[in-house]
PDB file of N, CA and C in Angstrom:
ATOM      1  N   UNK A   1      11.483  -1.093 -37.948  1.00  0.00           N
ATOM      2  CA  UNK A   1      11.830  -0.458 -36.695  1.00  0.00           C
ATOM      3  C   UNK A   1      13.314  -0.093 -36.662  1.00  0.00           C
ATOM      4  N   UNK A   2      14.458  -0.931 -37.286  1.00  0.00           N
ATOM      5  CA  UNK A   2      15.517  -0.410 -37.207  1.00  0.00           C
ATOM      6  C   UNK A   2      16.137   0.001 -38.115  1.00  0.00           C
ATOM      7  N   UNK A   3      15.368   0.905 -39.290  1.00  0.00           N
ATOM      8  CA  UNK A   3      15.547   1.398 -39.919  1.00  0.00           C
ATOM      9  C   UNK A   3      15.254   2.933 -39.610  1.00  0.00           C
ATOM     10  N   UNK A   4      14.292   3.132 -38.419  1.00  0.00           N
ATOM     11  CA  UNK A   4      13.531   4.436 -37.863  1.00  0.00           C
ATOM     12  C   UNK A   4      15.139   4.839 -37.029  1.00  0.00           C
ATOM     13  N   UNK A   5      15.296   3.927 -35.888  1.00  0.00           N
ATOM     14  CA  UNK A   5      16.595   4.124 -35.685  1.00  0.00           C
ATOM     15  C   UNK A   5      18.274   4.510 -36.077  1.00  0.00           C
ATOM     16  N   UNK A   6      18.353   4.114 -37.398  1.00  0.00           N
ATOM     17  CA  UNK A   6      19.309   4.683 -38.424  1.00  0.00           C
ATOM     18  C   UNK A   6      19.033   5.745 -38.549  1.00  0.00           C
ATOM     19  N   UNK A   7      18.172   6.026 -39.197  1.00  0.00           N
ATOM     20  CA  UNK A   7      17.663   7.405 -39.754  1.00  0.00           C
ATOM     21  C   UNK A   7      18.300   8.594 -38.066  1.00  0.00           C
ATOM     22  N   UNK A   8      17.145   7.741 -37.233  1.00  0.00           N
ATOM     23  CA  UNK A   8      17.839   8.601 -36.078  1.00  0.00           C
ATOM     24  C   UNK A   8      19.034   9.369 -35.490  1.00  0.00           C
ATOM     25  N   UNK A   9      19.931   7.682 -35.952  1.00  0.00           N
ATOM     26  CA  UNK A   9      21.051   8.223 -35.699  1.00  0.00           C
ATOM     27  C   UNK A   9      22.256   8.968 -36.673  1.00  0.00           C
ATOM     28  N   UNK A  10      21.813   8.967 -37.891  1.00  0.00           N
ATOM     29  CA  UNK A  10      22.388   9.681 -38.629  1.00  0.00           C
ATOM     30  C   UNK A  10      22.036  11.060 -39.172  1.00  0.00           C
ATOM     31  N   UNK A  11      20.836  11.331 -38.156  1.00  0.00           N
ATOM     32  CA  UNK A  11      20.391  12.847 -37.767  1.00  0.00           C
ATOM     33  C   UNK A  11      20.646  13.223 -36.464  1.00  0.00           C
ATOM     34  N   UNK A  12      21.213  12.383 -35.612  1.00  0.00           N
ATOM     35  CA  UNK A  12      21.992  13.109 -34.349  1.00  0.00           C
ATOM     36  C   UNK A  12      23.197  13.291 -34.916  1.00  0.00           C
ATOM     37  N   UNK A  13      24.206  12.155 -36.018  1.00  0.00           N
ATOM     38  CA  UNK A  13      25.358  12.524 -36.003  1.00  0.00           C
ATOM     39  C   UNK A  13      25.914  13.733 -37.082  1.00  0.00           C
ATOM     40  N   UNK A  14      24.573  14.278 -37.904  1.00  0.00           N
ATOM     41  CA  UNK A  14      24.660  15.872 -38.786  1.00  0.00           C
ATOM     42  C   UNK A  14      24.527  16.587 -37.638  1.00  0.00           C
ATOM     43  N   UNK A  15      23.331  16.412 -36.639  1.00  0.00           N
ATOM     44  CA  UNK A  15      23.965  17.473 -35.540  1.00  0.00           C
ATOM     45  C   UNK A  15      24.967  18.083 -34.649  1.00  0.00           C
ATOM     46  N   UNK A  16      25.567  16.668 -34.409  1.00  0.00           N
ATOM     47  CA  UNK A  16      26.673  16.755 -34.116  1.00  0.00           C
ATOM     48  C   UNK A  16      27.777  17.473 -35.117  1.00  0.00           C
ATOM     49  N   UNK A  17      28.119  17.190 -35.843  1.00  0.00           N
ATOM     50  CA  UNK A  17      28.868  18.125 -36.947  1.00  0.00           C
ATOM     51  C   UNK A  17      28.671  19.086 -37.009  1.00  0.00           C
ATOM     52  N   UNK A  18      27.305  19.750 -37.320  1.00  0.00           N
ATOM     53  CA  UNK A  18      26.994  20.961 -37.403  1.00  0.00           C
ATOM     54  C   UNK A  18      27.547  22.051 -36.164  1.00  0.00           C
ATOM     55  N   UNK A  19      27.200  21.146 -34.430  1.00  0.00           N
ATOM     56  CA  UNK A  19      27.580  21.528 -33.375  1.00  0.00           C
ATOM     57  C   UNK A  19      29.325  21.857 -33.657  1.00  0.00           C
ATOM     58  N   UNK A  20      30.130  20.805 -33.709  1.00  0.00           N
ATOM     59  CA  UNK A  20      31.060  21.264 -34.369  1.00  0.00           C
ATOM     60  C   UNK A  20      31.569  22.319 -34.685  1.00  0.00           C
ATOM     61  N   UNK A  21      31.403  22.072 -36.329  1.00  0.00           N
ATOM     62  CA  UNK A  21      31.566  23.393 -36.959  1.00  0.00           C
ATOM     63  C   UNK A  21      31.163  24.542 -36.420  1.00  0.00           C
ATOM     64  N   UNK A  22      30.203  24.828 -35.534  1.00  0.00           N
ATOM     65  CA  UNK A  22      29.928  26.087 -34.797  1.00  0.00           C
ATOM     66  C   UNK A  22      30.523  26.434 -33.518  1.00  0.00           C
ATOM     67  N   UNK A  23      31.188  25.305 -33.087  1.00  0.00           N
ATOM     68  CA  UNK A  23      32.217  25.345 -32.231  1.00  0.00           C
ATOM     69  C   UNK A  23      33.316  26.320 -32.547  1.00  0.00           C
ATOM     70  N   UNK A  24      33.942  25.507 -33.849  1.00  0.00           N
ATOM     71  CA  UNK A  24      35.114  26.140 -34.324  1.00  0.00           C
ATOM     72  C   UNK A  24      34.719  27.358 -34.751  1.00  0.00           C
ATOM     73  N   UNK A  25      33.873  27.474 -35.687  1.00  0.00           N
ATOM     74  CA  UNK A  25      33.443  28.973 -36.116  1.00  0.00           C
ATOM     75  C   UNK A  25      33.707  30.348 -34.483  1.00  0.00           C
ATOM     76  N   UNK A  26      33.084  29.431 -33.676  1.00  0.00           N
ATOM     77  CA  UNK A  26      33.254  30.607 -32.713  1.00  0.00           C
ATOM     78  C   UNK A  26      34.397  30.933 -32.453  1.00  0.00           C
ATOM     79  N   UNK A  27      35.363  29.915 -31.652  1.00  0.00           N
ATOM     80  CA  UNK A  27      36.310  29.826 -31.696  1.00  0.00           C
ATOM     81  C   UNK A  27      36.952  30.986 -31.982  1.00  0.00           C
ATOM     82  N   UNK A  28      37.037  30.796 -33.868  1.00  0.00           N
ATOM     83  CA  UNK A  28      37.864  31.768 -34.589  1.00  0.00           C
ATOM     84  C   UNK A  28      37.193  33.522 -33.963  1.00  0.00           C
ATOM     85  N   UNK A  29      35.805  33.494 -34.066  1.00  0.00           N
ATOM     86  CA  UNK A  29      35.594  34.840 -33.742  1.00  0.00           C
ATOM     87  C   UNK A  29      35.702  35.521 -32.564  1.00  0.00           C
ATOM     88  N   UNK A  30      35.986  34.174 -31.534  1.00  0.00           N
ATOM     89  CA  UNK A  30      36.270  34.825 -30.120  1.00  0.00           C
ATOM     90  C   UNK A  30      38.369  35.212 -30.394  1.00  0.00           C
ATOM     91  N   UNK A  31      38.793  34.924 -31.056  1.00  0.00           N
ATOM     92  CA  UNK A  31      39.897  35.484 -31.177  1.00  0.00           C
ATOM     93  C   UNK A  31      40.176  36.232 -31.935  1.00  0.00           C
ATOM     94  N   UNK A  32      39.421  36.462 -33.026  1.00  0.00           N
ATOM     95  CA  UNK A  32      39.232  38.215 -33.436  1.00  0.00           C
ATOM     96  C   UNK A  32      38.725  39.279 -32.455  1.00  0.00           C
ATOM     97  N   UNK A  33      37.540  38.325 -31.922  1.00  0.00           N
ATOM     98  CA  UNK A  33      37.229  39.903 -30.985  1.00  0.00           C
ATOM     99  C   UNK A  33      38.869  39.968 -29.783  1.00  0.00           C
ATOM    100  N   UNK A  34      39.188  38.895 -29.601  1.00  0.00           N
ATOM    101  CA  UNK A  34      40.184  39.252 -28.293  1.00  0.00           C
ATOM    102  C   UNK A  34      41.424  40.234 -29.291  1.00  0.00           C
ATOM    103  N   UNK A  35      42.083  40.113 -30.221  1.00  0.00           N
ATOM    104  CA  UNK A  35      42.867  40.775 -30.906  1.00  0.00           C
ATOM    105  C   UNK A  35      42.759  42.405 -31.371  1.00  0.00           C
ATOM    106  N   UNK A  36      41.161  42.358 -31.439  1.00  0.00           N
ATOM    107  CA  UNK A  36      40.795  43.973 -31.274  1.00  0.00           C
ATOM    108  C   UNK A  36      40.447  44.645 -30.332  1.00  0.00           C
ATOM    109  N   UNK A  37      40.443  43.903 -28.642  1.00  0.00           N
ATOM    110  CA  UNK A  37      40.290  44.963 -28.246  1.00  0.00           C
ATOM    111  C   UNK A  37      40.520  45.969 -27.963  1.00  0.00           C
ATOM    112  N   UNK A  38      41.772  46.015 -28.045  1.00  0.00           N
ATOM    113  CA  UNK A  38      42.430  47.237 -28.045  1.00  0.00           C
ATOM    114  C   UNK A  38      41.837  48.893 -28.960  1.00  0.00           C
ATOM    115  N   UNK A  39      41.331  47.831 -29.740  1.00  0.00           N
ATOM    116  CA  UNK A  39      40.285  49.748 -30.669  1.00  0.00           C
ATOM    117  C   UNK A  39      39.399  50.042 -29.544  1.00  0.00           C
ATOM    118  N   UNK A  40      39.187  49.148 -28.595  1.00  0.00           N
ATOM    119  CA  UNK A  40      37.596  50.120 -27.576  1.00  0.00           C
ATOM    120  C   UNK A  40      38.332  51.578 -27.265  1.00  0.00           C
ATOM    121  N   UNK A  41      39.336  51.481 -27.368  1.00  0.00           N
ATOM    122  CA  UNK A  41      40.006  52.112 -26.312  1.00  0.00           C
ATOM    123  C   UNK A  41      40.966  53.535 -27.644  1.00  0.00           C
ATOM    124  N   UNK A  42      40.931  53.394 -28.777  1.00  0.00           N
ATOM    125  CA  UNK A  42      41.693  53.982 -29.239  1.00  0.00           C
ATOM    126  C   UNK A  42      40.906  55.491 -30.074  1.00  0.00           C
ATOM    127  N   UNK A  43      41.246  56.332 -30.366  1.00  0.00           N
ATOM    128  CA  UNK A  43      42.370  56.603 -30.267  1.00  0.00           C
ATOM    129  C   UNK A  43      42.628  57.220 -28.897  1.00  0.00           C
ATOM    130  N   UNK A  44      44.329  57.299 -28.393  1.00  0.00           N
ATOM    131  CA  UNK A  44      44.277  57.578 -26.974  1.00  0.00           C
ATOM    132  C   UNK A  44      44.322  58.831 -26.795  1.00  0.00           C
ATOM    133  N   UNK A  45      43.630  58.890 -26.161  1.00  0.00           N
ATOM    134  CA  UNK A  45      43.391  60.858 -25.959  1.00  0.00           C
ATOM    135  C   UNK A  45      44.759  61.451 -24.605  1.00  0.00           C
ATOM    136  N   UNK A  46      45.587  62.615 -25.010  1.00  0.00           N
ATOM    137  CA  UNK A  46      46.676  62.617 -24.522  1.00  0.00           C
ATOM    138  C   UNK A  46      46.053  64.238 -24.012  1.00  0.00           C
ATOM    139  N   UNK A  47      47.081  65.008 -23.463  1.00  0.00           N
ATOM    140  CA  UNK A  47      46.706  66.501 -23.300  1.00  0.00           C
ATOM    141  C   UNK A  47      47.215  67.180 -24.302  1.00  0.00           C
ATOM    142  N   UNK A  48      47.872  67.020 -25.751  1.00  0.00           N
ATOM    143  CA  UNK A  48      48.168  67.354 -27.004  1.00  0.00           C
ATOM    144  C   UNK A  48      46.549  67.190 -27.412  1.00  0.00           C
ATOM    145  N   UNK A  49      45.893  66.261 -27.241  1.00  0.00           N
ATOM    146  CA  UNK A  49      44.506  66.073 -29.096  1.00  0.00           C
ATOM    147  C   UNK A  49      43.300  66.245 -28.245  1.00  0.00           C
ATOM    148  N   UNK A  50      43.013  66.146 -26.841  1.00  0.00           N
ATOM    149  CA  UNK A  50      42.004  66.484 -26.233  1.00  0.00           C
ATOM    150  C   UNK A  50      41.623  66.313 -24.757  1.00  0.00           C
ATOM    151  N   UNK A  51      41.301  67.015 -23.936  1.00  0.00           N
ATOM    152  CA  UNK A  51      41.836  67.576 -22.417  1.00  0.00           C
ATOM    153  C   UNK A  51      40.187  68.267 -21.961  1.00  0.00           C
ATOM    154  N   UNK A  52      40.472  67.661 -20.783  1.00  0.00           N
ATOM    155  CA  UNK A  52      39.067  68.794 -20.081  1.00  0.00           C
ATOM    156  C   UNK A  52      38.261  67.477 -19.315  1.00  0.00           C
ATOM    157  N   UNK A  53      36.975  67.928 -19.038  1.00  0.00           N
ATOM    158  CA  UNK A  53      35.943  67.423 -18.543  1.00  0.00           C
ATOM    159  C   UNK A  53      35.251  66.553 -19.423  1.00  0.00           C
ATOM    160  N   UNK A  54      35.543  66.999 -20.923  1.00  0.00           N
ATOM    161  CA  UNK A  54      34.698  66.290 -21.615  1.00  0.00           C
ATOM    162  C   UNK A  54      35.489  65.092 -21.826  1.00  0.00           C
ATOM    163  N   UNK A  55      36.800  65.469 -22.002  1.00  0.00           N
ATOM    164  CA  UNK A  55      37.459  64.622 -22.726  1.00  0.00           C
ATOM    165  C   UNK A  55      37.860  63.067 -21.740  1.00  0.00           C
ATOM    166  N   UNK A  56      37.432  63.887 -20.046  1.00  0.00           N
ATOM    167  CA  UNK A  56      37.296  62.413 -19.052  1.00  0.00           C
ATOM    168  C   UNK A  56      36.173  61.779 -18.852  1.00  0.00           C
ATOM    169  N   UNK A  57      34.855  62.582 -19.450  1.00  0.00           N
ATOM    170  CA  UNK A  57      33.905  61.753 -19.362  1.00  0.00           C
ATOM    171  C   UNK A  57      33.805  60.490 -20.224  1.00  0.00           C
ATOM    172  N   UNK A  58      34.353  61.387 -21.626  1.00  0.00           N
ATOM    173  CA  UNK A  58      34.416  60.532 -23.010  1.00  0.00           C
ATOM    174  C   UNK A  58      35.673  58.932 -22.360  1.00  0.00           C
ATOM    175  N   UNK A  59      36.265  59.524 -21.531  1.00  0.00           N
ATOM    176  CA  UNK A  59      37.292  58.253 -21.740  1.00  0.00           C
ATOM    177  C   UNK A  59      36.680  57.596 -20.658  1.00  0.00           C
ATOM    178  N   UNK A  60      35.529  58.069 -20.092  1.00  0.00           N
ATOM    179  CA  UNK A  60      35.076  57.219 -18.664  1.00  0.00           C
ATOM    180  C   UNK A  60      33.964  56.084 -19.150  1.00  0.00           C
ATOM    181  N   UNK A  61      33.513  56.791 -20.268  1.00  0.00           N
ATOM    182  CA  UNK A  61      32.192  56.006 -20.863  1.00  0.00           C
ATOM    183  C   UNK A  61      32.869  55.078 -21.587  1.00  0.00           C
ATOM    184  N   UNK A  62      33.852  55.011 -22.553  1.00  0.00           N
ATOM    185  CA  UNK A  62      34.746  54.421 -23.380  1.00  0.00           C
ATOM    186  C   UNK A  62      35.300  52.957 -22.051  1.00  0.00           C
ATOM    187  N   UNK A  63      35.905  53.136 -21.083  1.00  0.00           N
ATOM    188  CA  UNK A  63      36.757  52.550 -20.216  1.00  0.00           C
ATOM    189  C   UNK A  63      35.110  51.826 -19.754  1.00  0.00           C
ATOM    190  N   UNK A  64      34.372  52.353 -18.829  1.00  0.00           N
ATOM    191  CA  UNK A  64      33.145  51.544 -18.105  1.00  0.00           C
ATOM    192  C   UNK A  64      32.050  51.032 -18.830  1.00  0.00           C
ATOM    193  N   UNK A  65      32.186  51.555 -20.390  1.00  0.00           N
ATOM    194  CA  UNK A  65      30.578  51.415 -20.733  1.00  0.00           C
ATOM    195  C   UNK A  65      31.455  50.706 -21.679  1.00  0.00           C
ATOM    196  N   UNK A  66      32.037  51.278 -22.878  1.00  0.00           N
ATOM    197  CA  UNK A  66      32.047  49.593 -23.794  1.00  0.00           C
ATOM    198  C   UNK A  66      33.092  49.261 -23.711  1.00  0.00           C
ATOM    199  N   UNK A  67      34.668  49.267 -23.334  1.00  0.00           N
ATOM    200  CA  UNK A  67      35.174  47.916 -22.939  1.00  0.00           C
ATOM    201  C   UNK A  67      34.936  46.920 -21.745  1.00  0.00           C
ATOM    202  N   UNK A  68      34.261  47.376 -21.099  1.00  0.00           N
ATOM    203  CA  UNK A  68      33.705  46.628 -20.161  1.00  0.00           C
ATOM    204  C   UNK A  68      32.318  45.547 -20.443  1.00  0.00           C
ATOM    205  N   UNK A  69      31.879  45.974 -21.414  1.00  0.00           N
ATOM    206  CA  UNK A  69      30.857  45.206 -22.261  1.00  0.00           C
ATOM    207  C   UNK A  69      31.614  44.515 -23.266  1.00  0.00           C
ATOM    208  N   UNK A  70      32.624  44.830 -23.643  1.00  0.00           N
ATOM    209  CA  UNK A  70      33.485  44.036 -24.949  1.00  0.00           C
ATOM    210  C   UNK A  70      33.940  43.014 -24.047  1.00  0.00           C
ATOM    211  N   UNK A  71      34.763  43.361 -22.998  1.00  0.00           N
ATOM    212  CA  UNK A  71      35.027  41.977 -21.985  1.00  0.00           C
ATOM    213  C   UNK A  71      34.200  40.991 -21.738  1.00  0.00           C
ATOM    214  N   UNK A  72      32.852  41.532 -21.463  1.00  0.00           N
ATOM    215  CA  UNK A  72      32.090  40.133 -20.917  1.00  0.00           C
ATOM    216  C   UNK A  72      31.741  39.706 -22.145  1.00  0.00           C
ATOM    217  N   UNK A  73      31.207  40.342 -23.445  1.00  0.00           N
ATOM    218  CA  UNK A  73      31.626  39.479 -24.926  1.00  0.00           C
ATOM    219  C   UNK A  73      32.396  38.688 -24.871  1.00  0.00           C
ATOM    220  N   UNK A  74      33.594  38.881 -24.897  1.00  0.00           N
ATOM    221  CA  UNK A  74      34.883  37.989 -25.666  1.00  0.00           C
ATOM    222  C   UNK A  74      34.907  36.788 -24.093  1.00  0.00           C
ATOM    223  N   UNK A  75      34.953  37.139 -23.001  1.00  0.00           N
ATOM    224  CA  UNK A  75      34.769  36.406 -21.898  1.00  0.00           C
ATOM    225  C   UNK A  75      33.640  35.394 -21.883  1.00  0.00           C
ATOM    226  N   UNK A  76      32.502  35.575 -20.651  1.00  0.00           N
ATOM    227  CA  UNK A  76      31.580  34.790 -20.210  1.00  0.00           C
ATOM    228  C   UNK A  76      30.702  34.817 -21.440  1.00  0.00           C
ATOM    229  N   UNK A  77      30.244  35.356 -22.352  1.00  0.00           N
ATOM    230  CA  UNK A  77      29.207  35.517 -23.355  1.00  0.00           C
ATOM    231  C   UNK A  77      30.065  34.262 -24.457  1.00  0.00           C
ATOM    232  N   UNK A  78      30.972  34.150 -24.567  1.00  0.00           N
ATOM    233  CA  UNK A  78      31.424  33.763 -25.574  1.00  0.00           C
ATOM    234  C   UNK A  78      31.218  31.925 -25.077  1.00  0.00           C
ATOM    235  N   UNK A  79      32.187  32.176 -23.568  1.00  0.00           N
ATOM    236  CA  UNK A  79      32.053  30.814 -23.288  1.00  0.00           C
ATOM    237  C   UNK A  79      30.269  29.989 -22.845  1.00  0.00           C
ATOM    238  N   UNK A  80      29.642  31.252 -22.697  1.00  0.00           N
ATOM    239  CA  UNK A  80      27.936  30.352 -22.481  1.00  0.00           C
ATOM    240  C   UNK A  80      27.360  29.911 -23.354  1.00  0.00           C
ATOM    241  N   UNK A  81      27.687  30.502 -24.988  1.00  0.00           N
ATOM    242  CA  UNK A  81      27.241  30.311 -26.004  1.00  0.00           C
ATOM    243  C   UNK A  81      27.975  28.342 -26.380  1.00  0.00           C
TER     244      UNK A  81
END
């Protein structure tokens, strides 16, 4: 019987490690994604490289649709995980 128990507990404490290490792993990748976000956004469109209607929709979808999805990534997604 307390040998079933060992076993036990030295398969909660690989889980634990494993938990761990996937801790840190994230960690590191939630601060890559925070260091790039700045590409959602690049290159910056000026009235020299591109101008008009299109060129505010393009920066409207860019601004509301994916850095605004890259935020709740690197944000709440990162910390629920």
């Amino acid at each position: 019987m307390l040998v079933y128990y060992y076993a036990l507990l030295s398969k909660k404490e690989g889980e634990v490690a494993r938990l761990n290490a996937c801790q840190s792993s994230l960690g590191e990748k939630q601060q890559q994604f925070t260091m790039n976000e700045h590409k959602c956004l690049e290159p910056e469109l000026s009235p020299t490289t591109w101008h008009g209607r299109h060129a505010t929709d393009f920066q409207a979808i860019r601004e509301e649709g994916i850095h605004t999805a890259y935020l709740e990534i690197v944000g709440s997604q990162f910390q629920n995980v």
